[in-house]
Protein backbone atom coordinates (compact mmCIF):
# COMPACT_ATOMS: atom_id res chain seq x y z
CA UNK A 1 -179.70 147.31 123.32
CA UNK A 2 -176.03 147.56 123.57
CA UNK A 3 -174.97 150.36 121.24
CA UNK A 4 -171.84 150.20 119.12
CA UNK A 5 -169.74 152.64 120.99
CA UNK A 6 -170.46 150.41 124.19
CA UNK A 7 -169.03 147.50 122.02
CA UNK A 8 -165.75 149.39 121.06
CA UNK A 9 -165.11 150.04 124.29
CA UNK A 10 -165.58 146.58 125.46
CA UNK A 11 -162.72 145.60 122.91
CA UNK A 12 -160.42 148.92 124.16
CA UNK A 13 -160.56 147.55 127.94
CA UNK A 14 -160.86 144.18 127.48
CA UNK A 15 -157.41 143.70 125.20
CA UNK A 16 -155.57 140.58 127.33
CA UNK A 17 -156.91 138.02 129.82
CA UNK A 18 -156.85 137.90 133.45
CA UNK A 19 -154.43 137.54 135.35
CA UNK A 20 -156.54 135.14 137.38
CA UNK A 21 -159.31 133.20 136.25
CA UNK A 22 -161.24 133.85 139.15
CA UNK A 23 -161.32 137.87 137.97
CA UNK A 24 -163.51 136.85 135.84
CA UNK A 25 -166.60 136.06 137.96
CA UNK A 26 -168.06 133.63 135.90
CA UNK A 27 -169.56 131.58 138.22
CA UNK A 28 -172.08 134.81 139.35
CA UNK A 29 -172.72 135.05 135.61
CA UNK A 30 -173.64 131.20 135.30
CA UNK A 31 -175.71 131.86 137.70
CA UNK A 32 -177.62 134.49 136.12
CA UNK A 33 -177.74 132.85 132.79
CA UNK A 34 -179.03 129.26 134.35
CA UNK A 35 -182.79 130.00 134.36
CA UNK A 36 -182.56 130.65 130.35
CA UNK A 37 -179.64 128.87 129.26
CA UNK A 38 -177.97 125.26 129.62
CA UNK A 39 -174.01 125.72 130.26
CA UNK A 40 -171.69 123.45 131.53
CA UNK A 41 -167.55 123.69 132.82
CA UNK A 42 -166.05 120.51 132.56
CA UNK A 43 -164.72 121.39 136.41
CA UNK A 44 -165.01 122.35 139.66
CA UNK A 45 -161.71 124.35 139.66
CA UNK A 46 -161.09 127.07 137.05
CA UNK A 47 -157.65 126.14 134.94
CA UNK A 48 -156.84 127.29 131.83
CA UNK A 49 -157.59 123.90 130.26
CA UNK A 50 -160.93 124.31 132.04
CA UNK A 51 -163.56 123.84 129.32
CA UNK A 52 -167.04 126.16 129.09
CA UNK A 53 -170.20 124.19 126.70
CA UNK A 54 -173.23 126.10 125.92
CA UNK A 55 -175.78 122.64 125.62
CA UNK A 56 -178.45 125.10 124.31
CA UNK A 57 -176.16 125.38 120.47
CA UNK A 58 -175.67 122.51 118.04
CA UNK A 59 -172.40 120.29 117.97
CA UNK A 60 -171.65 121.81 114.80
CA UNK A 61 -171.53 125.48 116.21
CA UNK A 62 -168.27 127.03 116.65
CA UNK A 63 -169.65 128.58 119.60
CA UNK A 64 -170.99 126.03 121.77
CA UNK A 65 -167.45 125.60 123.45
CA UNK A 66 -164.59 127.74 124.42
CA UNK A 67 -161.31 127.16 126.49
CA UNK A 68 -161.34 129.58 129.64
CA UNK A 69 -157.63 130.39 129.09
CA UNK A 70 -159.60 132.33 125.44
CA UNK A 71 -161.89 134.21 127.93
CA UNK A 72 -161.08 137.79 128.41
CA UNK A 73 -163.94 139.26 130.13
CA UNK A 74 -167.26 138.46 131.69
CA UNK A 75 -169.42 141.53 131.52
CA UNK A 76 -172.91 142.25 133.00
CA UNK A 77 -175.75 144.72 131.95
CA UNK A 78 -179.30 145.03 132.09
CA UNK A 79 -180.54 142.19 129.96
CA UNK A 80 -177.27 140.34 128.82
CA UNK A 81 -173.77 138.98 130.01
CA UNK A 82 -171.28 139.85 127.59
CA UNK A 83 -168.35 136.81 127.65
CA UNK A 84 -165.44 139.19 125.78
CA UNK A 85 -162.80 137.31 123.58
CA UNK A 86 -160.30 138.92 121.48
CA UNK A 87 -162.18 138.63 118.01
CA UNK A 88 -165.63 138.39 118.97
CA UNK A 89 -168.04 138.98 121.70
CA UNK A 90 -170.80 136.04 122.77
CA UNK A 91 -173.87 137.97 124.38
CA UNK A 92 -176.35 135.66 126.13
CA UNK A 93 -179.55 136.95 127.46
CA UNK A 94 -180.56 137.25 131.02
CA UNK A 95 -184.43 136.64 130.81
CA UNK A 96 -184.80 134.75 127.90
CA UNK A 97 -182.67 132.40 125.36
CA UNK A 98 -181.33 135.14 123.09
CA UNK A 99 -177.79 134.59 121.89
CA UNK A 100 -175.83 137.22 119.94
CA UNK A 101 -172.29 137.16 118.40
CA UNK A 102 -170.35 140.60 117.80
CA UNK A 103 -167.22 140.27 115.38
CA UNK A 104 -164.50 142.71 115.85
CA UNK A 105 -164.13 144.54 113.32
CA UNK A 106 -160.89 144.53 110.99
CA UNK A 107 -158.70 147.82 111.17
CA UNK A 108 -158.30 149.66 108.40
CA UNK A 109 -154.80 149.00 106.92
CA UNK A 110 -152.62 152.02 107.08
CA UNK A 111 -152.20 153.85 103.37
CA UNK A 112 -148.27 152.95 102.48
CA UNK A 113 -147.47 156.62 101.34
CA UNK A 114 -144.33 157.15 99.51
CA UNK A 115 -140.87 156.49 100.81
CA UNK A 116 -140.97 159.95 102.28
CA UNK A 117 -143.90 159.38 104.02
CA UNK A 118 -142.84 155.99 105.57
CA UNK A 119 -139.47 157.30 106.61
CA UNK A 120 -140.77 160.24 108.46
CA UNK A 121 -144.18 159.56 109.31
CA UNK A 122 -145.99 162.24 107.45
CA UNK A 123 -149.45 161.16 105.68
């Protein structure tokens, strides 16, 4: 089980994409997932444009394909691969079919404070 502080700091080091796509080592995690689950890349060559289906989801599902350019991680541990974007998390299982989506969570908007307050930063 990945715990919740393990998931925050997924989102803390995992705030922009890669540099380059091939940081991301998603082939080695397509290859760990293939036994359990059915995804394809719509090429050989990883672009930005390159697209990423999981077969195993309905059409309907808003998670059955992604844009690699959207990608900001690909994450290993014991039983899943974590595939970090910037509002959500997709975590596939390793030895079986499990699928799990993490949200981000929403900060909590700043109080506004008086005029005081806002003009020198006190609380």
């Amino acid at each position: 089980m990945i715990s919740n502080e393990v998931i925050q700091e997924i989102y803390k080091n995992n705030t922009k994409p890669p540099k380059h796509l091939e940081d991301l080592g998603l082939f080695d995690a397509l290859d760990l997932l293939k036994a359990n689950h059915h995804i394809t890349i719509d090429s050989d060559e990883l672009k930005p444009t390159t697209e990423i289906i999981i077969e195993d989801l309905e059409e309907s599902n808003p998670f059955r394909r992604f844009l690699l350019r959207s990608l900001y991680a690909v994450l290993e541990f014991d039983k899943m691969v974590a595939f970090v974007f910037r509002n959500h998390i997709l975590f596939l299982g390793k030895k079986d079919k499990e699928l799990r989506v993490h949200f981000k969570p929403e900060p909590d908007p700043e109080p506004r404070g008086n005029i005081f307050s806002r003009i020198f930063g006190g609380r």
